[in-house]
N, C-alpha and C. Protein backbone atom coordinates (compact mmCIF):
# COMPACT_ATOMS: atom_id res chain seq x y z
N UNK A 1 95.72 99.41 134.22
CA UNK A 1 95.17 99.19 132.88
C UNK A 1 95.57 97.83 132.34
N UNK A 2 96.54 97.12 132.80
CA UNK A 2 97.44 95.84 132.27
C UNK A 2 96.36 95.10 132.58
N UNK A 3 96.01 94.83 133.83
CA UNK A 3 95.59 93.79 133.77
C UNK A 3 93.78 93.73 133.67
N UNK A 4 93.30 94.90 133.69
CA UNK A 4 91.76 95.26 133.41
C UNK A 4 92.14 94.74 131.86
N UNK A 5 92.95 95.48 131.48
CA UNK A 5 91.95 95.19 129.77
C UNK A 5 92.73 93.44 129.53
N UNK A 6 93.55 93.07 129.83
CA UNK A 6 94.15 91.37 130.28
C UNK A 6 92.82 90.33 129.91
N UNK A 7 92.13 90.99 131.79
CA UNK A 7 90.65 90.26 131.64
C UNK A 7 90.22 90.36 130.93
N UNK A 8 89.69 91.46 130.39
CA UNK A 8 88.62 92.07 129.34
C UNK A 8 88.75 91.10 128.00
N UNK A 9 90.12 91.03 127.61
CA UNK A 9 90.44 90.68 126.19
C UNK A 9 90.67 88.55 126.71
N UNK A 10 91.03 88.55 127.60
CA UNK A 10 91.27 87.52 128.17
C UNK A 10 89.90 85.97 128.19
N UNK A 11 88.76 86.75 128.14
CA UNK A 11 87.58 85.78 128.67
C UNK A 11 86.84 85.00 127.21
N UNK A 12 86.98 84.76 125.43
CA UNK A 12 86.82 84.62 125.03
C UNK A 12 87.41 85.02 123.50
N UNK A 13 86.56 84.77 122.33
CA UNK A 13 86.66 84.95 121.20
C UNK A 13 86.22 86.95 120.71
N UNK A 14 87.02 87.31 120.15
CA UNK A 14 86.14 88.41 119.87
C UNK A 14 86.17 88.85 118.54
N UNK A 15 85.37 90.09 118.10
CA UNK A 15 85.66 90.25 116.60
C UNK A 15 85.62 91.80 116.48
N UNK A 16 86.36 91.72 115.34
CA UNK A 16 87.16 92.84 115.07
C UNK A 16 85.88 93.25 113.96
N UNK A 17 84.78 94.08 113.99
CA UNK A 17 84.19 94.44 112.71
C UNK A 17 84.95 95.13 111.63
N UNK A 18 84.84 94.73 109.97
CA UNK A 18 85.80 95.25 108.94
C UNK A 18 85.75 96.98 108.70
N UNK A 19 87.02 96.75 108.39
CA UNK A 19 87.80 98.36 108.63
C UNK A 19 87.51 98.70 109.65
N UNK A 20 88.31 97.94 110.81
CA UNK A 20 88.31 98.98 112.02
C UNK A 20 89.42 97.95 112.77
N UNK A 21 90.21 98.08 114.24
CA UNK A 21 90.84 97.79 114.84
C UNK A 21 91.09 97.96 116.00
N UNK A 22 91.30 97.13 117.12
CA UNK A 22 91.81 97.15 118.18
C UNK A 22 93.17 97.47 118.79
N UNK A 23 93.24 97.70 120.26
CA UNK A 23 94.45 97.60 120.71
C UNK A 23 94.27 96.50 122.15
N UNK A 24 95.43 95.77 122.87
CA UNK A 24 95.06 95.06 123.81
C UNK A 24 96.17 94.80 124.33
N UNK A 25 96.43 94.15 126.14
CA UNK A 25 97.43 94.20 126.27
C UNK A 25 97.83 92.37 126.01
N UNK A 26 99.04 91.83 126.12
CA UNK A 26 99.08 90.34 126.05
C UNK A 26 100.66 89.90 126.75
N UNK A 27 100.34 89.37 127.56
CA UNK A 27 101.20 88.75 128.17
C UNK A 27 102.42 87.65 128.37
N UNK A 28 103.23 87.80 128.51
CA UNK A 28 104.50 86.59 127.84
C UNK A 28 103.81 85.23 128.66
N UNK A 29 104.06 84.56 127.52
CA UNK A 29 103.80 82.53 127.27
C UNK A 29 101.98 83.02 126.74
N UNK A 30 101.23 84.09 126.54
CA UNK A 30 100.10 83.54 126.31
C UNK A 30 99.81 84.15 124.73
N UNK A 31 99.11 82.98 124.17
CA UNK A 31 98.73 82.74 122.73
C UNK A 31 97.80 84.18 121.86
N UNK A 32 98.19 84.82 121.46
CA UNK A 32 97.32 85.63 120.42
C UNK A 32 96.68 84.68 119.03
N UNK A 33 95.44 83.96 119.29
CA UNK A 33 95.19 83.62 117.76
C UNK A 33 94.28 84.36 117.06
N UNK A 34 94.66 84.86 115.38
CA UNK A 34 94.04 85.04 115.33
C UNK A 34 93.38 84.08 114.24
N UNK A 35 92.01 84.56 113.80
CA UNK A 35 90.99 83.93 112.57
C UNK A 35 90.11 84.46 111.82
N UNK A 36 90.62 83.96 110.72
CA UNK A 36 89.44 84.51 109.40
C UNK A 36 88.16 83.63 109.56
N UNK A 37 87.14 84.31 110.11
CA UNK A 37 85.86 83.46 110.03
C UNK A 37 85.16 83.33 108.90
N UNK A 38 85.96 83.85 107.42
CA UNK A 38 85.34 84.27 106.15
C UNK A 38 86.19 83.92 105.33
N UNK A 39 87.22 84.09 105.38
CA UNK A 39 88.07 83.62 104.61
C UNK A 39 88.54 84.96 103.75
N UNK A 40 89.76 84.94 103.17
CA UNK A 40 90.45 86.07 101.91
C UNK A 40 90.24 87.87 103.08
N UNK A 41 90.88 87.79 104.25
CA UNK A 41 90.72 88.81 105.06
C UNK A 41 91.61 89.02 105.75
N UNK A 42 92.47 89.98 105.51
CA UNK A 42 93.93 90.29 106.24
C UNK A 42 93.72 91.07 107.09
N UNK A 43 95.04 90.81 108.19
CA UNK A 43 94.44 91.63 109.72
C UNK A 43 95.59 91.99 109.85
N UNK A 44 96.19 93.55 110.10
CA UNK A 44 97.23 93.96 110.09
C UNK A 44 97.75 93.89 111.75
N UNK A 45 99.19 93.38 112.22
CA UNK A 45 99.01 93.03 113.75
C UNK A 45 100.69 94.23 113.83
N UNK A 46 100.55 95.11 115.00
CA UNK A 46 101.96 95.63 115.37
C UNK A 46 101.84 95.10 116.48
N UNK A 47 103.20 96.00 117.38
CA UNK A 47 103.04 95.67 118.53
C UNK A 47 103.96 96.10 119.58
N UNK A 48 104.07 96.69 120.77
CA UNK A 48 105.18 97.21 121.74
C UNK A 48 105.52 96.48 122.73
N UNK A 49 106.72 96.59 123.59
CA UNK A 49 106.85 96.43 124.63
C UNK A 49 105.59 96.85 125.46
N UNK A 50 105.67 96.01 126.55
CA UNK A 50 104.13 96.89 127.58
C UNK A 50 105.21 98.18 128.13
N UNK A 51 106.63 97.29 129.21
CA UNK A 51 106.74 98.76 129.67
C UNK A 51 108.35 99.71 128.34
N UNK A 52 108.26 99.35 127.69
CA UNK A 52 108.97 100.30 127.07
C UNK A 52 108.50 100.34 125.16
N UNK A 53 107.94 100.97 125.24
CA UNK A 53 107.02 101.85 123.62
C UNK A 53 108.13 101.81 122.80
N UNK A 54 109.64 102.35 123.09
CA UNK A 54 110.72 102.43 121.96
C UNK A 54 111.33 101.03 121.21
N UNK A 55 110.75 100.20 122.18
CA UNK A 55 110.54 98.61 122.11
C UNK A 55 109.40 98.59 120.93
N UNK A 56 109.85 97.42 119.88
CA UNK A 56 108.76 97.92 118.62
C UNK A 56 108.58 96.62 117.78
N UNK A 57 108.05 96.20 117.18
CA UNK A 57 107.85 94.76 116.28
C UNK A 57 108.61 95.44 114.99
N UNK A 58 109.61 94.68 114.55
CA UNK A 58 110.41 94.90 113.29
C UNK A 58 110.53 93.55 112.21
N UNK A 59 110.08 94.49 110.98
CA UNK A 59 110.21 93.31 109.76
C UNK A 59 111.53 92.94 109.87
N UNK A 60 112.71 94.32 109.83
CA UNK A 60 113.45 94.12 109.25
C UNK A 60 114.50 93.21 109.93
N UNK A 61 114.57 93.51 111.05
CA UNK A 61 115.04 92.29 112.21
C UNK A 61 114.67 91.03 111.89
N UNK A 62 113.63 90.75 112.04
CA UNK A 62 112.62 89.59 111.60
C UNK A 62 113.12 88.83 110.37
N UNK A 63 113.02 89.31 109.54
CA UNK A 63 113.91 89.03 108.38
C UNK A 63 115.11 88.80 107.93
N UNK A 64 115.60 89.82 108.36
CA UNK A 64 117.24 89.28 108.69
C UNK A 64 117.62 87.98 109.20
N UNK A 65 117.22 87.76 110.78
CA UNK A 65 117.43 86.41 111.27
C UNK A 65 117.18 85.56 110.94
N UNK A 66 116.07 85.53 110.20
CA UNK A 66 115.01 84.74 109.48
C UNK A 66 115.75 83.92 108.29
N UNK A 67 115.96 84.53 107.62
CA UNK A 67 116.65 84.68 106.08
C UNK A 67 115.42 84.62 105.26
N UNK A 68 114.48 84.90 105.47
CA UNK A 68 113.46 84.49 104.51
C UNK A 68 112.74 85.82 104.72
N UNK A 69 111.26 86.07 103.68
CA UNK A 69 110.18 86.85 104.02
C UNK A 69 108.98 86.38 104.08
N UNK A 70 108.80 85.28 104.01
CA UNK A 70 107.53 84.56 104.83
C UNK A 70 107.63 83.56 105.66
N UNK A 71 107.12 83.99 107.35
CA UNK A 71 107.17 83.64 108.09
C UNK A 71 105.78 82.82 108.82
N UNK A 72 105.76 81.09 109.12
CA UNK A 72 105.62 80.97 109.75
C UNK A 72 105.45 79.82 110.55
N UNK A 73 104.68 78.96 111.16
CA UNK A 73 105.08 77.66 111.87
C UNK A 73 106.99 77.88 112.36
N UNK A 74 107.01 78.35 114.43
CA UNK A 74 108.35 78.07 113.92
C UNK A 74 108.92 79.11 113.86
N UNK A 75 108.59 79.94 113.20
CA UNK A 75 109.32 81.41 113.19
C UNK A 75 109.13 82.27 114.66
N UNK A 76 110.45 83.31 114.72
CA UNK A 76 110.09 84.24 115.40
C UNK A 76 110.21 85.73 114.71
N UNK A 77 109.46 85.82 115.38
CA UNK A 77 109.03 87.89 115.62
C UNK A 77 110.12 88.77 116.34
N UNK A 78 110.48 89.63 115.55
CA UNK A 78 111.76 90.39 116.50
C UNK A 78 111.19 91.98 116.49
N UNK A 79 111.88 92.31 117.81
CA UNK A 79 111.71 93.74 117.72
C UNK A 79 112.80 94.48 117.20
N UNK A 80 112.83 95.88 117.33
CA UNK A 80 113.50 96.58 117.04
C UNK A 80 114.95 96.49 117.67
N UNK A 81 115.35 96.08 118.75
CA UNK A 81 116.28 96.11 119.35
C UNK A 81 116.28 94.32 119.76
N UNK A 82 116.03 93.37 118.32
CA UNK A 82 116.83 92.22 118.80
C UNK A 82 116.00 91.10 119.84
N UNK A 83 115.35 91.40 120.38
CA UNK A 83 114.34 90.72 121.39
C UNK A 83 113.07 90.00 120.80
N UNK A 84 113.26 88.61 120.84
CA UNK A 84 112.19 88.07 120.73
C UNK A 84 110.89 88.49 120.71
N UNK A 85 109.97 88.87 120.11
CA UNK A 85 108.32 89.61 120.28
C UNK A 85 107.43 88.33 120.14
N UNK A 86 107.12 87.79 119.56
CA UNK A 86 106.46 86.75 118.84
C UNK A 86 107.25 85.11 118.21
N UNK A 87 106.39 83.92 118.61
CA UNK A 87 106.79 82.70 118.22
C UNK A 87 105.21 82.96 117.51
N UNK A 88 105.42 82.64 116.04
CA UNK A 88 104.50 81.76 115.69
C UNK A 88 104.71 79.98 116.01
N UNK A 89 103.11 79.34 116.69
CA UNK A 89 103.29 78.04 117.00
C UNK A 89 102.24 77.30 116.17
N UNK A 90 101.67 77.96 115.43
CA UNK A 90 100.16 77.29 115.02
C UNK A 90 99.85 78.47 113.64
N UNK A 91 99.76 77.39 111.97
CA UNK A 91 99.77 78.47 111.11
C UNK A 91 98.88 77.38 110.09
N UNK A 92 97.86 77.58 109.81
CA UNK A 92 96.73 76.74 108.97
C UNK A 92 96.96 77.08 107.47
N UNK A 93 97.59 78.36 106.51
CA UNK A 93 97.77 79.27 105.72
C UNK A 93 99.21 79.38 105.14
N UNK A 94 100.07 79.65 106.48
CA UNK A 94 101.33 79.66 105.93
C UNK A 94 101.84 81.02 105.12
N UNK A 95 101.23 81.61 104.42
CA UNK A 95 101.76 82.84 103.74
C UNK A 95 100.95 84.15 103.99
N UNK A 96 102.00 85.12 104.91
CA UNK A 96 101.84 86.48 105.68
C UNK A 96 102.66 87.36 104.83
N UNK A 97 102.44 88.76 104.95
CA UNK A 97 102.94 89.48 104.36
C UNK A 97 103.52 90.37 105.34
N UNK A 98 105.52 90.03 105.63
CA UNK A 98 105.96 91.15 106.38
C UNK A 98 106.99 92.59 105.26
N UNK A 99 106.69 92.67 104.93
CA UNK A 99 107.00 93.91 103.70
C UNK A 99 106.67 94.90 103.70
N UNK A 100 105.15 95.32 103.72
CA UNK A 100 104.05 96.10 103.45
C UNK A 100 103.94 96.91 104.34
N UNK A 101 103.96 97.87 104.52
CA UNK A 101 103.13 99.22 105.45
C UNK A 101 102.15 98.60 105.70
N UNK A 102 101.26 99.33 106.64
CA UNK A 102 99.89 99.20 106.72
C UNK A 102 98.87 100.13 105.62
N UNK A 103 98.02 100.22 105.46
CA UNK A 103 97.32 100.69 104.79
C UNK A 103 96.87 102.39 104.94
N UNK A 104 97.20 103.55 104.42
CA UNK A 104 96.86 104.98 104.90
C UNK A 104 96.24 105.99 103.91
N UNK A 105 95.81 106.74 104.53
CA UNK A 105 95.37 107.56 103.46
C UNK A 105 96.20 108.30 102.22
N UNK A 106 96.87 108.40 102.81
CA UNK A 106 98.55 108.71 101.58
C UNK A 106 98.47 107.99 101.00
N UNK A 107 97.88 106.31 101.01
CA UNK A 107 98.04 105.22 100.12
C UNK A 107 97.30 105.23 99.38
N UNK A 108 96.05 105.23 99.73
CA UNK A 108 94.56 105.39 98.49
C UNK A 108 95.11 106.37 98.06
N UNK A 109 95.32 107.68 98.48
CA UNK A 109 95.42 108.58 97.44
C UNK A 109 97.00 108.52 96.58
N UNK A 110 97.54 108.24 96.75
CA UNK A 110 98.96 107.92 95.96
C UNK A 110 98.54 106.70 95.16
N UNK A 111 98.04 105.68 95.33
CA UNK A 111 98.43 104.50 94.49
C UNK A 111 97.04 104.82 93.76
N UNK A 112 95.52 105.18 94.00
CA UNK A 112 94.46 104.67 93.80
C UNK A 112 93.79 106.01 93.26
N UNK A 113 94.61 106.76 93.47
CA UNK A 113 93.85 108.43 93.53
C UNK A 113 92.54 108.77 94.00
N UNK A 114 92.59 108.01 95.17
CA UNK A 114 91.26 107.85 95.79
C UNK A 114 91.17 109.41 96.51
N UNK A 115 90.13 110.28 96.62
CA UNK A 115 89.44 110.98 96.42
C UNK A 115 88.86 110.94 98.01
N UNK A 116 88.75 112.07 99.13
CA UNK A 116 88.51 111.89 100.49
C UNK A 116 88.61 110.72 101.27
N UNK A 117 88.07 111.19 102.54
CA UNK A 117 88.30 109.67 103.42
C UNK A 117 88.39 108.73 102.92
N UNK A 118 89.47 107.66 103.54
CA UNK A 118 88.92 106.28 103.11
C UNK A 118 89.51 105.60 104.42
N UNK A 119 89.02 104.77 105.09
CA UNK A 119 89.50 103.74 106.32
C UNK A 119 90.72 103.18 105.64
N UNK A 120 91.28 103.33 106.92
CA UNK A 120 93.20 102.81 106.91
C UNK A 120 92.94 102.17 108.12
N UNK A 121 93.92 100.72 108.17
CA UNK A 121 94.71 99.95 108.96
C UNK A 121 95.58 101.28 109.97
N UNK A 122 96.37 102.30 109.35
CA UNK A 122 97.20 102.88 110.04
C UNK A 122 96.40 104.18 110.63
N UNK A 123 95.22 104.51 110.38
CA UNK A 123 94.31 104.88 111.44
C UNK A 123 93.55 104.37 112.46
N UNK A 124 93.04 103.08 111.96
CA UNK A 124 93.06 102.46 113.03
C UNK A 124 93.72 102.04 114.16
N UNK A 125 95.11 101.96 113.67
CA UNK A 125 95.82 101.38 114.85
C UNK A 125 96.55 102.70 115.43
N UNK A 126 96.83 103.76 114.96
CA UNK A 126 97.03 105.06 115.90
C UNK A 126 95.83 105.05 117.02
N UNK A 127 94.73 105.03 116.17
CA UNK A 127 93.56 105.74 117.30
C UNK A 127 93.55 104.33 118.25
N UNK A 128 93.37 103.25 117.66
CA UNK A 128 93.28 101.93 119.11
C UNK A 128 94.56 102.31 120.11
N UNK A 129 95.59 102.67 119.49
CA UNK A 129 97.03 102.73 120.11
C UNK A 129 97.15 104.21 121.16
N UNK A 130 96.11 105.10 120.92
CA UNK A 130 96.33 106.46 121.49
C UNK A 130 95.88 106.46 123.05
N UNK A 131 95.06 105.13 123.45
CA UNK A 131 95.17 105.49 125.42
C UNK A 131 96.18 105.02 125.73
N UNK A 132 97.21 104.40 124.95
CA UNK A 132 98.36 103.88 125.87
C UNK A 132 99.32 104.39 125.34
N UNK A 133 99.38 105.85 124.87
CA UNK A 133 100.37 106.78 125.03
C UNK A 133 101.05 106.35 123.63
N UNK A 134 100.72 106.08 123.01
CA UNK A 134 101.66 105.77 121.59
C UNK A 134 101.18 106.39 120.50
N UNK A 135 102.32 106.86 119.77
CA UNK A 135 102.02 108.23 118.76
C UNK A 135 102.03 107.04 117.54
N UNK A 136 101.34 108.10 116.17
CA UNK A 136 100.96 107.55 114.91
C UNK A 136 102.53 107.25 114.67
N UNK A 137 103.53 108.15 115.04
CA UNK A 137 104.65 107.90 114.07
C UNK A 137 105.71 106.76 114.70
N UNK A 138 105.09 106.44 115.76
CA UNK A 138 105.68 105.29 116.17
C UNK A 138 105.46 103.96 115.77
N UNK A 139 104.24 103.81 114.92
CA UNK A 139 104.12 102.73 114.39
C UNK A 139 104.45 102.28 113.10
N UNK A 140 105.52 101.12 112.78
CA UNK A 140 106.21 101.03 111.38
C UNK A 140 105.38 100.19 110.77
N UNK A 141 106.45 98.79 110.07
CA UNK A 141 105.70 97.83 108.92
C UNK A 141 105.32 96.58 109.99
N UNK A 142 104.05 96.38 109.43
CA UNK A 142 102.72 95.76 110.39
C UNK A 142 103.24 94.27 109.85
N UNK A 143 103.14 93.35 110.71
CA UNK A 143 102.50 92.02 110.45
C UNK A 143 101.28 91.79 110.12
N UNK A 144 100.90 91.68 108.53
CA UNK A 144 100.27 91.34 107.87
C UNK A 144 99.82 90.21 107.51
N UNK A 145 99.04 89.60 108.29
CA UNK A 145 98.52 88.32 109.04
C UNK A 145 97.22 88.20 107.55
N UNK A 146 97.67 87.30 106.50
CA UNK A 146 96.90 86.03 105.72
C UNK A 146 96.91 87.10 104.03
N UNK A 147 97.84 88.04 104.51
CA UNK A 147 98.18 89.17 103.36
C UNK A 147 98.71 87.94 102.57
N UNK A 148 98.57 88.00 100.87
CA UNK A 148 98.93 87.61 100.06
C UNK A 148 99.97 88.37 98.81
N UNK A 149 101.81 88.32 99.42
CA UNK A 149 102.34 89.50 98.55
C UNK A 149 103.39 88.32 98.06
N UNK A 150 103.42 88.60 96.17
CA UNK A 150 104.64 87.62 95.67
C UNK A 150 105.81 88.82 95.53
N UNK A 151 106.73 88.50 95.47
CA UNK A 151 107.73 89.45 94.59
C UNK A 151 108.20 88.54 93.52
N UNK A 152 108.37 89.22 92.34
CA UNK A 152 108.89 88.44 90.87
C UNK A 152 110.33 88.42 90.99
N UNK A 153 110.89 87.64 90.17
CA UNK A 153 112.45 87.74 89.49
C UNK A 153 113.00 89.05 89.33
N UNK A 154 112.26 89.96 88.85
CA UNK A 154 112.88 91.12 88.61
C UNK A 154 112.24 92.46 89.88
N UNK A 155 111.92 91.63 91.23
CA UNK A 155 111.89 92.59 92.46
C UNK A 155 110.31 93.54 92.46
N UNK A 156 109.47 93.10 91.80
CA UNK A 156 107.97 93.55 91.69
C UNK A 156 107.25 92.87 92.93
N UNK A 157 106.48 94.13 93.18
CA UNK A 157 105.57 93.29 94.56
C UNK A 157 104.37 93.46 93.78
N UNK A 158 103.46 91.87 93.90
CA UNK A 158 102.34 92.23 93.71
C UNK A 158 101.24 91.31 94.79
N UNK A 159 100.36 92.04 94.84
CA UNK A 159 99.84 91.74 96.20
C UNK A 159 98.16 91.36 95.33
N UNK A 160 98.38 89.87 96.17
CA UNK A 160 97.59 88.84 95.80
C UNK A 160 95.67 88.63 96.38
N UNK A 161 95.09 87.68 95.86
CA UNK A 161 93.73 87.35 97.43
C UNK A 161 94.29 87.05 98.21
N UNK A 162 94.25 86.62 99.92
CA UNK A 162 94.65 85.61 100.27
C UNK A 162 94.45 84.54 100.41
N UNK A 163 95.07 83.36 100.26
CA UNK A 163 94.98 82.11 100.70
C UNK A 163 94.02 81.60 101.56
N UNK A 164 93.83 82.27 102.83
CA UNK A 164 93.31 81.54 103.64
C UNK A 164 91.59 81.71 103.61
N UNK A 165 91.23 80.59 103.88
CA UNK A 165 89.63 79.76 103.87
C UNK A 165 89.14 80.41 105.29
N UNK A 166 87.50 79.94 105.12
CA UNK A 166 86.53 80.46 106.48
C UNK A 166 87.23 79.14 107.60
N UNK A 167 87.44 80.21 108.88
CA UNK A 167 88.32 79.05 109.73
C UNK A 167 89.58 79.02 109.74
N UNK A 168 90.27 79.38 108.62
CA UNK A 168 91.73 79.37 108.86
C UNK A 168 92.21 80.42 110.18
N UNK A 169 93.27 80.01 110.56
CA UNK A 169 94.20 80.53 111.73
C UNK A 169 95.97 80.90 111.87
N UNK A 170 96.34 82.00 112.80
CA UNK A 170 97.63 81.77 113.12
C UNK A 170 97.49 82.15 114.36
N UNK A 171 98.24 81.19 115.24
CA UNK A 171 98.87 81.64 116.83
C UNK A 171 100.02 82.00 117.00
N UNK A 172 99.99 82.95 117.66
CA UNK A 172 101.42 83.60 118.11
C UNK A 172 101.51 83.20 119.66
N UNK A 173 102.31 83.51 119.89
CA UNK A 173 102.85 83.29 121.53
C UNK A 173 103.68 84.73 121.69
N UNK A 174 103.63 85.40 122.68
CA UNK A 174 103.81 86.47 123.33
C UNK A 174 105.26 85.83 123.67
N UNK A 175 106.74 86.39 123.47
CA UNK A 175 107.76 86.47 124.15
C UNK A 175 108.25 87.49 125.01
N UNK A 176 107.35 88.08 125.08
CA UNK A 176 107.76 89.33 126.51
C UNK A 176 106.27 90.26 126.67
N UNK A 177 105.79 90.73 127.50
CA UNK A 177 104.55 91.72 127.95
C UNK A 177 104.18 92.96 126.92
N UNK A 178 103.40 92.32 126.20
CA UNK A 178 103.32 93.14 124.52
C UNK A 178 101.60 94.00 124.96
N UNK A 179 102.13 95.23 124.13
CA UNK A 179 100.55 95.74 124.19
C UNK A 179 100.14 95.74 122.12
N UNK A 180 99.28 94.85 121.92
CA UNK A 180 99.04 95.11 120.80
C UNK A 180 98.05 95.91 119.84
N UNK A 181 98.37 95.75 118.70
CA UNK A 181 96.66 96.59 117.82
C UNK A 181 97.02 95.38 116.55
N UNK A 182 95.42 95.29 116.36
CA UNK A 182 95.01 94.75 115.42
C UNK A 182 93.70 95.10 114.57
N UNK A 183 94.19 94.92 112.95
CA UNK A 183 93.14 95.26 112.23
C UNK A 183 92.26 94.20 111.21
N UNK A 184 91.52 94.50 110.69
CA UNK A 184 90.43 94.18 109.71
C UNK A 184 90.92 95.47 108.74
N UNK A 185 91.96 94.58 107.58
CA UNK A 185 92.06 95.50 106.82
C UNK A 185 91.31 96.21 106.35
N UNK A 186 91.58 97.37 105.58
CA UNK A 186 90.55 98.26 104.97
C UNK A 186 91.12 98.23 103.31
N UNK A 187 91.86 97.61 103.20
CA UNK A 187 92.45 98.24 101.35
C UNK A 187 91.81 96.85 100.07
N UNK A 188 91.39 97.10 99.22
CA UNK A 188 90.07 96.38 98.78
C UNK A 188 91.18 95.52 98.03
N UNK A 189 92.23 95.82 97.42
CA UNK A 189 93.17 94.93 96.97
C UNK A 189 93.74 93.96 97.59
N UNK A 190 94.07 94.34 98.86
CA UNK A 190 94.49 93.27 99.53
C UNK A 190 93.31 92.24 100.17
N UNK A 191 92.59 91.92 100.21
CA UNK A 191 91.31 91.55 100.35
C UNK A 191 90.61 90.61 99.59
N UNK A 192 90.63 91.04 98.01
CA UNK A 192 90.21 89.92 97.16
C UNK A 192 88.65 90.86 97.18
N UNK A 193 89.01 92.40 97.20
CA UNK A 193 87.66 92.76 96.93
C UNK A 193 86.53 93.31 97.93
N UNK A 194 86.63 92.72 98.83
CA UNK A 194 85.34 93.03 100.08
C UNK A 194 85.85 93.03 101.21
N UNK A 195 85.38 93.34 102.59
CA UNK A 195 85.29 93.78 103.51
C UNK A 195 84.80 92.68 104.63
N UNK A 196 85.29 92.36 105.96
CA UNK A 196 84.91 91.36 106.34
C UNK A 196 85.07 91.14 107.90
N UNK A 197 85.03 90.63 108.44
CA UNK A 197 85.19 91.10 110.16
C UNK A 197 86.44 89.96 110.44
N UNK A 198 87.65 90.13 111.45
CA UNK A 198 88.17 89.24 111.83
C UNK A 198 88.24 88.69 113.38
N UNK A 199 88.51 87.73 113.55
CA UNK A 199 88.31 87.10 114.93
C UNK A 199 89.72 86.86 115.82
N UNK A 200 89.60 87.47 116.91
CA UNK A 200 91.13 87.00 117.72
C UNK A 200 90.37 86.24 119.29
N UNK A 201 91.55 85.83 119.68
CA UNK A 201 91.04 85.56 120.78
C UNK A 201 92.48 85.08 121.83
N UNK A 202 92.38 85.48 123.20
CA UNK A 202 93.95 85.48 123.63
C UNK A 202 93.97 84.15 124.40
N UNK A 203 94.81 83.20 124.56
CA UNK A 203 94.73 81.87 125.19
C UNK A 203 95.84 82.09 126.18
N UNK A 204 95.77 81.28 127.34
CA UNK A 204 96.97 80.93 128.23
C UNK A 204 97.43 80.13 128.40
């Protein structure tokens, strides 16, 4: 499966249609970029070890080393256990949101009192994530790729449009054999309102 879906994801640009998400595998030294072909459209990114799942993308690692909470040009991505996941090398935008959950139905209905279905980031990326053996509850707080979140003086999150323009970009670089998922958010706040398709594409 590594290296079928490799090729598959490997041969060009692709797009993610809004509210919905992928999973894919990606390989250490090669580039994940992704792009807003629209601009104001956040793409929620996790991510595992290929061969070990308990292996996990962590804010809180991330952060720690970091000393900061926005990451990028320059920065790295840590997992759960300390290991390099991600170099960002290439960032057009500059402000990501690593804080945030992904988006779920617990969320519309807790924050929004939203009322039946509604598309989640964290359904999406269970169901992209479910042929390669990875459970919903294994997936934590997402890299929130062109998310716009301030926190105030007195520790308030409020979550902004984003920044980034039609064309804007971030590249990551793979530091070890990652299987990822990625979304086209679904939560209308984080968004700036509408719905929109996003573009990745894997380089070597």
């Amino acid at each position: 499966m590594f290296e079928k879906q490799t090729l598959m994801h490997a041969t060009g640009c692709c797009r993610i249609p809004p509210q919905s998400g992928v999973a894919f595998n990606l390989r250490r030294g090669q580039i994940l970029r992704i792009n807003d072909p629209f601009g104001e459209q956040v793409a929620d990114l996790y991510a595992f070890a290929h061969d070990d799942h308990g292996c996990s993308l962590s804010s809180g690692r991330s952060i720690d080393y970091a000393s900061k909470i926005y990451m990028t040009k320059g920065d790295l991505l840590y997992a759960n256990n300390s290991r390099p996941m991600f170099r960002i090398v290439e960032d057009t935008v500059g402000r990501h949101d690593f804080l945030l959950t992904p988006c779920s139905q617990e969320m519309f209905e807790i924050l929004y009192q939203h009322r039946g279905h509604h598309p989640s980031c964290f359904e999406n990326l269970y169901r992209a994530f479910e042929p390669f053996g990875i459970r919903p509850d294994q997936i934590g707080t997402t890299f929130n790729v062109f998310m716009h979140v301030a926190v105030t003086e007195t520790g308030e999150v409020q979550v902004k449009p984003p920044l980034s323009r039609a064309g804007d970009f971030i590249e990551l670089r793979a530091e070890m054999d990652l299987i990822c998922g990625l979304t086209a958010c679904s939560a209308e706040n984080s968004n700036n309102g509408s719905f929109k398709p996003i573009d990745y594409e894997i380089r070597q």
